[in-house]
PDB file of N, CA and C in Angstrom:
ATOM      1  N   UNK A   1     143.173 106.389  67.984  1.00  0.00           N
ATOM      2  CA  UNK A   1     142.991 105.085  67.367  1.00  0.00           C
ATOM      3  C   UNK A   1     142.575 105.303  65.915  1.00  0.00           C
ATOM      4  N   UNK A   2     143.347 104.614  65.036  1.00  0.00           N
ATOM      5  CA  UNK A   2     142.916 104.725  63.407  1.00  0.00           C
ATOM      6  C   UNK A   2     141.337 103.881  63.163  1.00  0.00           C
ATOM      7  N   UNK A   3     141.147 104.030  62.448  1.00  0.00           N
ATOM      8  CA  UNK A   3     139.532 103.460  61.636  1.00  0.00           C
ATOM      9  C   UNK A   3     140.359 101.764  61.137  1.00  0.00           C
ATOM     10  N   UNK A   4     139.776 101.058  61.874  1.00  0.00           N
ATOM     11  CA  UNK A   4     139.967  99.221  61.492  1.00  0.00           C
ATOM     12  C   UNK A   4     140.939  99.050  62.474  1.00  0.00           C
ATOM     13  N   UNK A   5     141.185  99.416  63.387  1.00  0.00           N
ATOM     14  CA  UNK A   5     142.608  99.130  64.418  1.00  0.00           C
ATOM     15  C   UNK A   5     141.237  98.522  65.570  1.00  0.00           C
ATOM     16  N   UNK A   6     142.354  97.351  65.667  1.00  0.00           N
ATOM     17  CA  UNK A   6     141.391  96.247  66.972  1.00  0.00           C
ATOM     18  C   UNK A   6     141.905  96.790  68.443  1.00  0.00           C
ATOM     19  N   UNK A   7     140.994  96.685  69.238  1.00  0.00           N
ATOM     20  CA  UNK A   7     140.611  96.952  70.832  1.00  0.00           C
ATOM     21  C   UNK A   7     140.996  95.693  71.375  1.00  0.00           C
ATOM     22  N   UNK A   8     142.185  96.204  72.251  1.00  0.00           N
ATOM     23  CA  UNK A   8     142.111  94.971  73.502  1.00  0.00           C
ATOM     24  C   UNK A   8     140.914  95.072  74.642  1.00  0.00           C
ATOM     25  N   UNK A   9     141.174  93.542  75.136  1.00  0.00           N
ATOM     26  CA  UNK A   9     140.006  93.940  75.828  1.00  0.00           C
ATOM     27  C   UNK A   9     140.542  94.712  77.055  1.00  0.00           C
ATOM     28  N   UNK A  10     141.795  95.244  77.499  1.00  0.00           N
ATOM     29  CA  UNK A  10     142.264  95.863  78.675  1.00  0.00           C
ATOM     30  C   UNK A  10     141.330  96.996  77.921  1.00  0.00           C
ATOM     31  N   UNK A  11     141.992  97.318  77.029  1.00  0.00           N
ATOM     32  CA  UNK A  11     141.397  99.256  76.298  1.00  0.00           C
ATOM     33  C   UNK A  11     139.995  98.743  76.530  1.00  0.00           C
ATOM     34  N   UNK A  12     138.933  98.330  76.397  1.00  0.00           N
ATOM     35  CA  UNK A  12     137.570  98.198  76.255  1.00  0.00           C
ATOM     36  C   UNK A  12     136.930  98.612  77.749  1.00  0.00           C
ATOM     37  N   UNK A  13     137.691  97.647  78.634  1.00  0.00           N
ATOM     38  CA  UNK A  13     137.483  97.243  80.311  1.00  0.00           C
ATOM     39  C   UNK A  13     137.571  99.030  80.676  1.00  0.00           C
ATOM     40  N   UNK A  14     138.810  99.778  80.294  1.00  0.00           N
ATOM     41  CA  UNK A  14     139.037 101.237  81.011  1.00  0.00           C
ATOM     42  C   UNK A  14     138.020 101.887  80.129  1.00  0.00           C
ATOM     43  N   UNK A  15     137.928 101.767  79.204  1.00  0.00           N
ATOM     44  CA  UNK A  15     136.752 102.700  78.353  1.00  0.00           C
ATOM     45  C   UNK A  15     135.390 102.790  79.379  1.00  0.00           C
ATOM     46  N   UNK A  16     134.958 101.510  79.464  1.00  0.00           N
ATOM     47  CA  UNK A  16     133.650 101.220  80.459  1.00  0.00           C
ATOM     48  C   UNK A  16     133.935 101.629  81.607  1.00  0.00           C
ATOM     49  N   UNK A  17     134.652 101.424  82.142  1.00  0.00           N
ATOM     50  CA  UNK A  17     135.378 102.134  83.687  1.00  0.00           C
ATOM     51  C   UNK A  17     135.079 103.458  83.954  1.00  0.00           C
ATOM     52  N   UNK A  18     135.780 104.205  83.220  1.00  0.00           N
ATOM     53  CA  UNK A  18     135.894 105.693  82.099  1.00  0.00           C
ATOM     54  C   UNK A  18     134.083 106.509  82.009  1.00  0.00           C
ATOM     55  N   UNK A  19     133.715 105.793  80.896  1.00  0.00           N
ATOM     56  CA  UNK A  19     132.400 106.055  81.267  1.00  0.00           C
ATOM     57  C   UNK A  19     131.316 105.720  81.917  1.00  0.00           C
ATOM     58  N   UNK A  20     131.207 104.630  82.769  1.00  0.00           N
ATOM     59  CA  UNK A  20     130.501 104.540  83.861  1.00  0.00           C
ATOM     60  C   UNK A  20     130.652 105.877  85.122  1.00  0.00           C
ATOM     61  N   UNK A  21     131.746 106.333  84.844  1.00  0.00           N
ATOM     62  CA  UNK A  21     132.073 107.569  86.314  1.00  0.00           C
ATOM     63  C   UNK A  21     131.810 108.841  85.117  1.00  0.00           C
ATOM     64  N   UNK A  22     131.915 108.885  83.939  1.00  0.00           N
ATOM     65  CA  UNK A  22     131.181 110.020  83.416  1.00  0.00           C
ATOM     66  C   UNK A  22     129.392 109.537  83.276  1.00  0.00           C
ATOM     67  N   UNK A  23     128.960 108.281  83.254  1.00  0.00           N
ATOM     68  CA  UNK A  23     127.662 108.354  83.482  1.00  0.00           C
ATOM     69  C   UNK A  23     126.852 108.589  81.941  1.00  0.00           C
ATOM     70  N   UNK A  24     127.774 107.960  81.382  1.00  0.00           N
ATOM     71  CA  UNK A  24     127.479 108.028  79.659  1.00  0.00           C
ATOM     72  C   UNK A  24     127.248 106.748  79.450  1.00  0.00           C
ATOM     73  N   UNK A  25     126.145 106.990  78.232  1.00  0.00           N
ATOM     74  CA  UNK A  25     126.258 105.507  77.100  1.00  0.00           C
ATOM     75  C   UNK A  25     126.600 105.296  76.124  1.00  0.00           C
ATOM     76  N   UNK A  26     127.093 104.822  75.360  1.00  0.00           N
ATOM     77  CA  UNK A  26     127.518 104.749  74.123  1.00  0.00           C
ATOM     78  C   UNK A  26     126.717 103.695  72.895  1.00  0.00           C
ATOM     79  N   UNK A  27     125.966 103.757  71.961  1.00  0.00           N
ATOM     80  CA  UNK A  27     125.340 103.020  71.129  1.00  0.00           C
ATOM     81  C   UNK A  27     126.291 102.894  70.354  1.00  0.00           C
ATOM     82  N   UNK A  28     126.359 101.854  69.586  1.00  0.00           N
ATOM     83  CA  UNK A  28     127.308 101.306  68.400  1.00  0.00           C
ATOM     84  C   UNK A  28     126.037 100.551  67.278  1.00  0.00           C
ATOM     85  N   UNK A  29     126.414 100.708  66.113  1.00  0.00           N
ATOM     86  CA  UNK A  29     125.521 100.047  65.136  1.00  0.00           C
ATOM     87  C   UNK A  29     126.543  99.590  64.128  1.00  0.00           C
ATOM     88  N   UNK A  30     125.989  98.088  63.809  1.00  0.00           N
ATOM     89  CA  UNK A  30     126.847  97.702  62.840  1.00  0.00           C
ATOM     90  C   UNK A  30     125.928  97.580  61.710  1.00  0.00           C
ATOM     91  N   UNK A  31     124.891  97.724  61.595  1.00  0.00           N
ATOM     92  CA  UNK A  31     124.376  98.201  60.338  1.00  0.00           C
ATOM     93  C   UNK A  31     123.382  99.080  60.046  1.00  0.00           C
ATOM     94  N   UNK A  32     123.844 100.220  60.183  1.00  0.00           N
ATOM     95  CA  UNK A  32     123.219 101.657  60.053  1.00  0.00           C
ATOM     96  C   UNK A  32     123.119 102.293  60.521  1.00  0.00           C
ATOM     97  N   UNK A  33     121.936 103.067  60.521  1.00  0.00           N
ATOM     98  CA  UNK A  33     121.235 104.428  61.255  1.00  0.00           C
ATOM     99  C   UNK A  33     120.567 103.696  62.419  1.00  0.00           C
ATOM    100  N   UNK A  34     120.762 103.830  63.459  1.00  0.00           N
ATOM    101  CA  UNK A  34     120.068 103.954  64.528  1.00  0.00           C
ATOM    102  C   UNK A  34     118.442 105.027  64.855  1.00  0.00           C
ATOM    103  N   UNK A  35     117.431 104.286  64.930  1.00  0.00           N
ATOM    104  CA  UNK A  35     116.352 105.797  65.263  1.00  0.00           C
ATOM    105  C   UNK A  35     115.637 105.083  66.328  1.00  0.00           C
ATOM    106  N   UNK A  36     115.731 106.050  67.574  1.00  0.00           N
ATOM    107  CA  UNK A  36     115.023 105.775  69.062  1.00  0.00           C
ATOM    108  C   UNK A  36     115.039 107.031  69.587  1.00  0.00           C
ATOM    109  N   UNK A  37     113.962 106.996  70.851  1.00  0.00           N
ATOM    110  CA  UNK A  37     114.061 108.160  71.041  1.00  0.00           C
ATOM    111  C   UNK A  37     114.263 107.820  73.344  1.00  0.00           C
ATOM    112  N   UNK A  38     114.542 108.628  73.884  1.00  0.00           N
ATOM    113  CA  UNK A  38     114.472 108.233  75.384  1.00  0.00           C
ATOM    114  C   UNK A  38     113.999 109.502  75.687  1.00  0.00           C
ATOM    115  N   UNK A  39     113.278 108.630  76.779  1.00  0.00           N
ATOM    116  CA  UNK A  39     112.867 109.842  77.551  1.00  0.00           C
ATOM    117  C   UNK A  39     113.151 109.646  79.146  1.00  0.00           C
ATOM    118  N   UNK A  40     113.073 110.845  79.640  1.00  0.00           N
ATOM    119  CA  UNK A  40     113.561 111.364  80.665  1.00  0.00           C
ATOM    120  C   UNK A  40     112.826 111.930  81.802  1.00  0.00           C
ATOM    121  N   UNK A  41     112.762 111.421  83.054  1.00  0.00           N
ATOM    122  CA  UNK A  41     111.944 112.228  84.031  1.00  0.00           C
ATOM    123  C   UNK A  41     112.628 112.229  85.414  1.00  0.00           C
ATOM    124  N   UNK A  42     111.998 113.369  86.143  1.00  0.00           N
ATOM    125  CA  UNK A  42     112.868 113.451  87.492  1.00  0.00           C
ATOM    126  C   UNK A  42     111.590 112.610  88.701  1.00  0.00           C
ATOM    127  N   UNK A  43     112.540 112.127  89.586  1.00  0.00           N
ATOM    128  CA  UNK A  43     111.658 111.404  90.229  1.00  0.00           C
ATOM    129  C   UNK A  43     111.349 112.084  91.429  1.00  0.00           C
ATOM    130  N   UNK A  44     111.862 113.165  91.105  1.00  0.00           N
ATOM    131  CA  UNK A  44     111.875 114.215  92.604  1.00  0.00           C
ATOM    132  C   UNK A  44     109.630 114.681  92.605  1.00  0.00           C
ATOM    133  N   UNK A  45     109.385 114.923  91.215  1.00  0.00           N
ATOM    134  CA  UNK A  45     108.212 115.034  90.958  1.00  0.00           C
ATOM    135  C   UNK A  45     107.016 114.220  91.586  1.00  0.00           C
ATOM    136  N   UNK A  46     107.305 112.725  91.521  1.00  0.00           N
ATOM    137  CA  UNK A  46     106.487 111.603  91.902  1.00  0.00           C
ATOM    138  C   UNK A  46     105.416 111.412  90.823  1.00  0.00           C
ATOM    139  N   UNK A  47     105.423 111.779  90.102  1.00  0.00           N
ATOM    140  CA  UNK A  47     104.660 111.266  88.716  1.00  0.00           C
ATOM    141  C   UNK A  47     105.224 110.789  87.556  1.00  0.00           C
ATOM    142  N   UNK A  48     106.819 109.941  87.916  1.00  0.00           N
ATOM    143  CA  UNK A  48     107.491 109.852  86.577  1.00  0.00           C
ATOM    144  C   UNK A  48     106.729 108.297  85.625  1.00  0.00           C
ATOM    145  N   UNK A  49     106.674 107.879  86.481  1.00  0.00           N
ATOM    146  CA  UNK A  49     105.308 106.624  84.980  1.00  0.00           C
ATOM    147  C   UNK A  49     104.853 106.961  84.485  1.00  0.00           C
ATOM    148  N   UNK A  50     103.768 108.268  85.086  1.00  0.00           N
ATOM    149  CA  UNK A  50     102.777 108.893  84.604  1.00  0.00           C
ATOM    150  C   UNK A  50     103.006 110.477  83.291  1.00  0.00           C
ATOM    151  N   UNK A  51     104.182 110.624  83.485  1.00  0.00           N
ATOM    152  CA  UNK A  51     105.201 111.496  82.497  1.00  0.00           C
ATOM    153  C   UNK A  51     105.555 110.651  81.630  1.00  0.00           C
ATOM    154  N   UNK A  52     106.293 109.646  81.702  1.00  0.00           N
ATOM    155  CA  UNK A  52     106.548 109.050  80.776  1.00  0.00           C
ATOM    156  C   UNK A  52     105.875 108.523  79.547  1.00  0.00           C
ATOM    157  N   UNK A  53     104.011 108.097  80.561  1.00  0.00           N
ATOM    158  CA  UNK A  53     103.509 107.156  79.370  1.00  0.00           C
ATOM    159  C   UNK A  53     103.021 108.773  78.577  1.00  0.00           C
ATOM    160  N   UNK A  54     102.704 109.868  79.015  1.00  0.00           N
ATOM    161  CA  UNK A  54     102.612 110.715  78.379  1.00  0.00           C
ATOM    162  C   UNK A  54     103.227 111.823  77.179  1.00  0.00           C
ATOM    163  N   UNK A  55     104.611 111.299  77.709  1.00  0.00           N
ATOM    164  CA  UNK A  55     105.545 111.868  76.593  1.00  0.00           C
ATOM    165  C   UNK A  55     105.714 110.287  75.210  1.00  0.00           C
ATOM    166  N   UNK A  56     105.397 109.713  75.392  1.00  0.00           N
ATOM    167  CA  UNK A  56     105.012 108.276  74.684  1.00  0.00           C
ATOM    168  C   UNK A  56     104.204 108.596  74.023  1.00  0.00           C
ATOM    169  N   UNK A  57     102.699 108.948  74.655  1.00  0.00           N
ATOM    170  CA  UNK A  57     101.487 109.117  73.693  1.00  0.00           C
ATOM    171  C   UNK A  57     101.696 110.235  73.342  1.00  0.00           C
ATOM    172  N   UNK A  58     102.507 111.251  73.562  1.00  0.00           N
ATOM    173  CA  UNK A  58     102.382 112.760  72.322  1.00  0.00           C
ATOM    174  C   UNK A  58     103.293 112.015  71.213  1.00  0.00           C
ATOM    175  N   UNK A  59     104.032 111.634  71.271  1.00  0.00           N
ATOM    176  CA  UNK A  59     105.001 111.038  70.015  1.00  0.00           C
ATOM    177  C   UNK A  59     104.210 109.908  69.153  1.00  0.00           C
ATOM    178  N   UNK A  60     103.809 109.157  69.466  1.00  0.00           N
ATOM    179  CA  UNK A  60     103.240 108.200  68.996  1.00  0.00           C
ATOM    180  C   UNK A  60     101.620 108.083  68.833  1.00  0.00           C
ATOM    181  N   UNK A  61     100.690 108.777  69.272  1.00  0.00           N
ATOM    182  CA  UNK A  61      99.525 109.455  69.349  1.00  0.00           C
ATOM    183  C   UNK A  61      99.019 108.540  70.624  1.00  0.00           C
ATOM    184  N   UNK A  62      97.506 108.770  70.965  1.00  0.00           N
ATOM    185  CA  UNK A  62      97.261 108.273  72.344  1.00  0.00           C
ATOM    186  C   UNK A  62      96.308 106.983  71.796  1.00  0.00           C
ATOM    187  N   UNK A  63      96.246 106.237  73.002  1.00  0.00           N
ATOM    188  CA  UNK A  63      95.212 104.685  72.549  1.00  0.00           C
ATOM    189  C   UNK A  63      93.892 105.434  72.396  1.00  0.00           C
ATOM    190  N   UNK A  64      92.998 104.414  71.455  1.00  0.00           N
ATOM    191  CA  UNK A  64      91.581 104.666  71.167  1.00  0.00           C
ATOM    192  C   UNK A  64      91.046 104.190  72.354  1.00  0.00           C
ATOM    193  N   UNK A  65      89.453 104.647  72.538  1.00  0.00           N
ATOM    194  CA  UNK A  65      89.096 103.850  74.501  1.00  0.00           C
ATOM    195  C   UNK A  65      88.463 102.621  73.275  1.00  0.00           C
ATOM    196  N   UNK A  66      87.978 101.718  74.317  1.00  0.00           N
ATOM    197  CA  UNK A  66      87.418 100.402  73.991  1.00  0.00           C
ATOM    198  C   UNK A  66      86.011 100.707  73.924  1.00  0.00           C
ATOM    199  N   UNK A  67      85.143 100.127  72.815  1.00  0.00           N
ATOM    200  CA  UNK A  67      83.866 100.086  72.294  1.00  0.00           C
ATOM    201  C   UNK A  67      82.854 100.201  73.825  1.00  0.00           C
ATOM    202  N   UNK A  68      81.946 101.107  73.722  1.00  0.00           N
ATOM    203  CA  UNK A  68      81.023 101.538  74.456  1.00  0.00           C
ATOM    204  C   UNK A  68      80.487  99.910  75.793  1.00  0.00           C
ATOM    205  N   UNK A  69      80.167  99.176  74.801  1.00  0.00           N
ATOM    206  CA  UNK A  69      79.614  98.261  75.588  1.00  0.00           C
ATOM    207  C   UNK A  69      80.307  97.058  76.171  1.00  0.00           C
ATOM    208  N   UNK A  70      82.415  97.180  75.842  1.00  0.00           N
ATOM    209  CA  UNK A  70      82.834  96.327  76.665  1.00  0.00           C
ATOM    210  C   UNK A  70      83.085  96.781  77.642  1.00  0.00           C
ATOM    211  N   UNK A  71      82.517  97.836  78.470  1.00  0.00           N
ATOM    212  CA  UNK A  71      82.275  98.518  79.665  1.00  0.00           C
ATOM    213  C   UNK A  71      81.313  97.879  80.684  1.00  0.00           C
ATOM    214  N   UNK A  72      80.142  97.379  80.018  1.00  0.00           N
ATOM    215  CA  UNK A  72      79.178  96.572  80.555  1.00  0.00           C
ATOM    216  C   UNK A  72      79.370  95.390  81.096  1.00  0.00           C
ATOM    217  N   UNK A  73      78.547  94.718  80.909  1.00  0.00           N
ATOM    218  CA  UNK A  73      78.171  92.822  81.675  1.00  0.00           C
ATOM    219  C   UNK A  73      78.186  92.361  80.461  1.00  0.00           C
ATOM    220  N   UNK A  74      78.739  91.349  80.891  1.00  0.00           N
ATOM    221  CA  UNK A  74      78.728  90.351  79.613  1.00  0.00           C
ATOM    222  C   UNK A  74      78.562  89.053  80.365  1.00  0.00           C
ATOM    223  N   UNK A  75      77.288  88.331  79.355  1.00  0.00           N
ATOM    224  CA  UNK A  75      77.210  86.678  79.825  1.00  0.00           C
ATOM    225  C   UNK A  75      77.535  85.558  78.534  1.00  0.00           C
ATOM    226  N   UNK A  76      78.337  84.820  79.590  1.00  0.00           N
ATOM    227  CA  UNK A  76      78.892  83.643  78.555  1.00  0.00           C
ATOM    228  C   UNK A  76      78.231  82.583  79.128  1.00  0.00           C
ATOM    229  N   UNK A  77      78.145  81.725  78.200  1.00  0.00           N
ATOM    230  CA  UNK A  77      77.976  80.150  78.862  1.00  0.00           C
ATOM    231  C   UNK A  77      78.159  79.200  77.616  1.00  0.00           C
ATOM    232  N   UNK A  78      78.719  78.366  77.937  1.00  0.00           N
ATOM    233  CA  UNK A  78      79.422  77.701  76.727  1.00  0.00           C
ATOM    234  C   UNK A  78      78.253  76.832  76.904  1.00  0.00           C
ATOM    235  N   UNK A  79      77.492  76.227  75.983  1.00  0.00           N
ATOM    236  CA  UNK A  79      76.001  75.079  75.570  1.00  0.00           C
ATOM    237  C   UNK A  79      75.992  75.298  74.134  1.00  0.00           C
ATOM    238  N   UNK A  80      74.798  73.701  74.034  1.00  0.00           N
ATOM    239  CA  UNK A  80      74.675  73.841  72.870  1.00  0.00           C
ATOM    240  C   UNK A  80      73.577  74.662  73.391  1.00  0.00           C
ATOM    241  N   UNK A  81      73.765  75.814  71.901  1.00  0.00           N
ATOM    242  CA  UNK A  81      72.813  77.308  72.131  1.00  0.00           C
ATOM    243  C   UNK A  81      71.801  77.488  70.881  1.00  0.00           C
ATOM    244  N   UNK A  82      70.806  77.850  71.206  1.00  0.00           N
ATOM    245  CA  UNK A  82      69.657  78.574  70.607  1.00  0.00           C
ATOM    246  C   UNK A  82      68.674  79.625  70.522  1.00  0.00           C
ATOM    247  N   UNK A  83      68.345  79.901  69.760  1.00  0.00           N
ATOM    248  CA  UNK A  83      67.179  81.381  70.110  1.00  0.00           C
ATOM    249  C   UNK A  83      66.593  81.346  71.459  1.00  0.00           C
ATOM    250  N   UNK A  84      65.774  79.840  71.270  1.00  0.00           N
ATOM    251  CA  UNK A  84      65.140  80.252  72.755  1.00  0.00           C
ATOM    252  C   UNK A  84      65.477  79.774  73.952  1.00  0.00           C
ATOM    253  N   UNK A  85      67.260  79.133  73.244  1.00  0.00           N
ATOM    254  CA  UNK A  85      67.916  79.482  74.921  1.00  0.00           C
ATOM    255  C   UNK A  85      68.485  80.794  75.144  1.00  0.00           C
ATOM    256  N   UNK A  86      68.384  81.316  74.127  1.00  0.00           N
ATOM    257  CA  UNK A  86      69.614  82.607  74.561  1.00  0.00           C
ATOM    258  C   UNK A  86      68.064  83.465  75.578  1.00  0.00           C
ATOM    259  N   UNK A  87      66.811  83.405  75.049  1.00  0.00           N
ATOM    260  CA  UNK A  87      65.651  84.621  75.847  1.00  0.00           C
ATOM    261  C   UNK A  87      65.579  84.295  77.115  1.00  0.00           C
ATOM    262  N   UNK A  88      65.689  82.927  77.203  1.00  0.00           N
ATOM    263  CA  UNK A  88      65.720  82.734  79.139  1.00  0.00           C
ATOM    264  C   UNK A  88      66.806  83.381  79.954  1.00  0.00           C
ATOM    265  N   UNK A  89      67.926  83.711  79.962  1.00  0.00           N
ATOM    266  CA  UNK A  89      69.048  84.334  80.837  1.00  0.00           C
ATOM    267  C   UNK A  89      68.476  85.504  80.598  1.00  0.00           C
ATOM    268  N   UNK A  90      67.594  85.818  79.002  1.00  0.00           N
ATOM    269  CA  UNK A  90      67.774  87.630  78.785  1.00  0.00           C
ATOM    270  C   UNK A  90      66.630  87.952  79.839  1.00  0.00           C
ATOM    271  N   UNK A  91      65.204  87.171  79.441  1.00  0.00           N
ATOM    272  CA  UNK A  91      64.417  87.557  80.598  1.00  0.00           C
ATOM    273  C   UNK A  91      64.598  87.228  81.737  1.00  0.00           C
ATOM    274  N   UNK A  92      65.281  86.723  82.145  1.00  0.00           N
ATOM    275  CA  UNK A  92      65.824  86.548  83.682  1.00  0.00           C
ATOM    276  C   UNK A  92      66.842  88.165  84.314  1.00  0.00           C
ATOM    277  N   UNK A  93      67.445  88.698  83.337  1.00  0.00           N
ATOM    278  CA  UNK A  93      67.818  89.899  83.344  1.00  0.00           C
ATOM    279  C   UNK A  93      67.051  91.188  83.321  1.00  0.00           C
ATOM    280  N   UNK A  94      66.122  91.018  82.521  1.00  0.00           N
ATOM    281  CA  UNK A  94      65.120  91.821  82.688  1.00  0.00           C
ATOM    282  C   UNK A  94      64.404  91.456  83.958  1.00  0.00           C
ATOM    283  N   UNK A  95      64.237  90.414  84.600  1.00  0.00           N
ATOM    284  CA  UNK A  95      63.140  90.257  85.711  1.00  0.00           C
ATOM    285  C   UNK A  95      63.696  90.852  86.752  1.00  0.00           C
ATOM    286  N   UNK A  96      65.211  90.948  86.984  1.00  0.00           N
ATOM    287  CA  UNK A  96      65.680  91.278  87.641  1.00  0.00           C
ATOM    288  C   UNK A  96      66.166  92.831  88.043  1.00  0.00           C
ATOM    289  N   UNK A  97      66.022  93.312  86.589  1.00  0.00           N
ATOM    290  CA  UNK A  97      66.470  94.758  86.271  1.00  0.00           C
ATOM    291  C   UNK A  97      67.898  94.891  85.890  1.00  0.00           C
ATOM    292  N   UNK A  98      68.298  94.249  85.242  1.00  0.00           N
ATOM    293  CA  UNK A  98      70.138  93.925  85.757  1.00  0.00           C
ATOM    294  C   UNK A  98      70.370  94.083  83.887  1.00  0.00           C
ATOM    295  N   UNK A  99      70.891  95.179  83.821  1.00  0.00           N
ATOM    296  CA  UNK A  99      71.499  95.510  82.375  1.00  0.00           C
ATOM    297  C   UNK A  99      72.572  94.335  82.503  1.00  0.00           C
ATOM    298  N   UNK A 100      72.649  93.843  81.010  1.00  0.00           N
ATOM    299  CA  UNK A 100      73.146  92.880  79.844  1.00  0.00           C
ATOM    300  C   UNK A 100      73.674  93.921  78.463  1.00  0.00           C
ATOM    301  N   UNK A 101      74.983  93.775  78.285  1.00  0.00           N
ATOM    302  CA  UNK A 101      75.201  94.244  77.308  1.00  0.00           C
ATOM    303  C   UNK A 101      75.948  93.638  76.193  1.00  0.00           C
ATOM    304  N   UNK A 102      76.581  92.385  76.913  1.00  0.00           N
ATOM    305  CA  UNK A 102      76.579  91.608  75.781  1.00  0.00           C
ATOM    306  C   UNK A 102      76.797  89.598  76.021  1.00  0.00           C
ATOM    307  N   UNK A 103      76.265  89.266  74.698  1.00  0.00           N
ATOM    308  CA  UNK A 103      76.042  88.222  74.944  1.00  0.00           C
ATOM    309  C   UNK A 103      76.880  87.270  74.436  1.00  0.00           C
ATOM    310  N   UNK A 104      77.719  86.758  74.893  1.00  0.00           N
ATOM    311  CA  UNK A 104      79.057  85.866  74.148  1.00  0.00           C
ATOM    312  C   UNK A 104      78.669  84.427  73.491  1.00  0.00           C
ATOM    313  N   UNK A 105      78.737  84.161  72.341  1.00  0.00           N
ATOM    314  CA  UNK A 105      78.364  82.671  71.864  1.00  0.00           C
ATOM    315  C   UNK A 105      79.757  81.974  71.566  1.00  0.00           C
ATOM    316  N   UNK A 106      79.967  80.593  72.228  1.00  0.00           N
ATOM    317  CA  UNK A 106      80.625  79.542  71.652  1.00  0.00           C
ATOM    318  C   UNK A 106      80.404  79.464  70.541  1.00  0.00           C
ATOM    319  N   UNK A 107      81.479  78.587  70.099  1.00  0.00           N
ATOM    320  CA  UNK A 107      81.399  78.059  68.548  1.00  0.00           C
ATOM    321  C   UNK A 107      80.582  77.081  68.349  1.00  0.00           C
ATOM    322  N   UNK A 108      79.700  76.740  69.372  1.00  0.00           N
ATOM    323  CA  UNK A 108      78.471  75.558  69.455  1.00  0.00           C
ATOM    324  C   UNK A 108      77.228  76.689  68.449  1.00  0.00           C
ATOM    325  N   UNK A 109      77.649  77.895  68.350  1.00  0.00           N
ATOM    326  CA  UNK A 109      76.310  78.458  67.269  1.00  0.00           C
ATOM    327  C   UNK A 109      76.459  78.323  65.710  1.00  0.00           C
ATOM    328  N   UNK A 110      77.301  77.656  65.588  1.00  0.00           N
ATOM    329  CA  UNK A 110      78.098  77.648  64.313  1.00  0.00           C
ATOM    330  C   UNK A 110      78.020  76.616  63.471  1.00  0.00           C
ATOM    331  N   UNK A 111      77.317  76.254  62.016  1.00  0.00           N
ATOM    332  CA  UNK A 111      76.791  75.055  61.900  1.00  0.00           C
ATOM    333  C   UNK A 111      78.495  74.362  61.625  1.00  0.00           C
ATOM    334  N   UNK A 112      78.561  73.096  61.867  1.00  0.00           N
ATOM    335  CA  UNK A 112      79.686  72.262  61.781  1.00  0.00           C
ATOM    336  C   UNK A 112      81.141  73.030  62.874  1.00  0.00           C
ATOM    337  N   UNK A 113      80.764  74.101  63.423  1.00  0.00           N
ATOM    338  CA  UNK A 113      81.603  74.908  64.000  1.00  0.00           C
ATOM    339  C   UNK A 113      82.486  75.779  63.086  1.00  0.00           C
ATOM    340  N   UNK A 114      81.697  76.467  62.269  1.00  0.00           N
ATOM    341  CA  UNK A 114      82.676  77.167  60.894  1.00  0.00           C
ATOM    342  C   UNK A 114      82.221  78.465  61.406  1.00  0.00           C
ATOM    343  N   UNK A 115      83.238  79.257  61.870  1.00  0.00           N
ATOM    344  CA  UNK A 115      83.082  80.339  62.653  1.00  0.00           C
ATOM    345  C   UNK A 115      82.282  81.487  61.190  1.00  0.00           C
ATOM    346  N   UNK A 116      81.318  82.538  62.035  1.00  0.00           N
ATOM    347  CA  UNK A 116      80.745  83.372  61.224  1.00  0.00           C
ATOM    348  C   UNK A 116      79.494  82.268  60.380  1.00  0.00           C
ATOM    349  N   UNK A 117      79.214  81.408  60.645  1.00  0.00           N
ATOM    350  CA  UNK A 117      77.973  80.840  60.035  1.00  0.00           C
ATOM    351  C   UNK A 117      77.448  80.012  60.803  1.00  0.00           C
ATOM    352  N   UNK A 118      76.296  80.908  60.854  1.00  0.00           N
ATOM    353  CA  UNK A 118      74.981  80.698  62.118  1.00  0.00           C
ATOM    354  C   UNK A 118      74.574  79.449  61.923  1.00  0.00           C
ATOM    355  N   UNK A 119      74.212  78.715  62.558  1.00  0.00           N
ATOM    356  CA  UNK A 119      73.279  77.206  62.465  1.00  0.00           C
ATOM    357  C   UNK A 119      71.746  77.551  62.500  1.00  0.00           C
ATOM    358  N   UNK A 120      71.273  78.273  60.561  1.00  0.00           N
ATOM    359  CA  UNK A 120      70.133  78.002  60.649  1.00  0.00           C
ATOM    360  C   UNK A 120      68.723  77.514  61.319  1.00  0.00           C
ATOM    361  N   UNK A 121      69.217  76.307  61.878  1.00  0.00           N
ATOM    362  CA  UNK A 121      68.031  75.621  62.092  1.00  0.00           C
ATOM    363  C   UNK A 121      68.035  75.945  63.668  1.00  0.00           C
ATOM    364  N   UNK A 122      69.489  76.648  64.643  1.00  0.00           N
ATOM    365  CA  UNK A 122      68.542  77.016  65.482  1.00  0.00           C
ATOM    366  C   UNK A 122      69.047  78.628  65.785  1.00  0.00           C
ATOM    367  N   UNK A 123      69.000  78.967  64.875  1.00  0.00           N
ATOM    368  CA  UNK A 123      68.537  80.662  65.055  1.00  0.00           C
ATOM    369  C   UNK A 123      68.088  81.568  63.793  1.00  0.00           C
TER     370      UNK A 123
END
């Protein structure tokens, strides 16, 4: 076939035919360079997810873990909130012995609700 000569779709249909029983793929780009990479595992192993996400993170480097204390307890409660509402749940945690590691505030701490600015008057 010359360079700009059109494909019937019979020629297209046996092409796919063709390589489906060779077990090939073929990428086409109509504008440019193509860059990907595949990877490959045998399933005879029984760890191929676990190969995979690993040949992933050597190429691409591995995830950071998550900050120490979103490991912990965390208490929310959506109220209007203040200093000395937030010490009652804390000493109730302490009375109990029950580590708290973090404490989630609504946007009810927020004067007018303007996130990042505390409402003075109650904390």
């Amino acid at each position: 076939m010359q360079e700009g000569e059109g494909v019937s779709e019979a020629e297209v249909k046996r092409r796919m035919k063709y390589e489906q029983q060779r077990r090939q793929i073929i990428w086409l780009s109509e504008s440019g360079i193509m860059e990907f990479f595949i990877f490959g595992s045998s399933h005879t192993t029984g760890n191929a997810p676990k190969s995979q996400v690993s040949k992933l993170a050597r190429l691409t480097g591995f995830a950071e873990l998550p900050p120490y204390h979103s490991f912990g307890f965390h208490y929310s409660k959506w109220d209007k909130i203040s200093t000395p509402y937030l010490h009652h749940p804390l000493d109730r945690f302490n009375q109990y012995e029950m580590p708290v590691d973090t404490f989630w505030l609504d946007i009810e701490y927020a004067t007018d609700k303007q996130y990042f600015a505390f409402d003075a008057d109650r904390f």
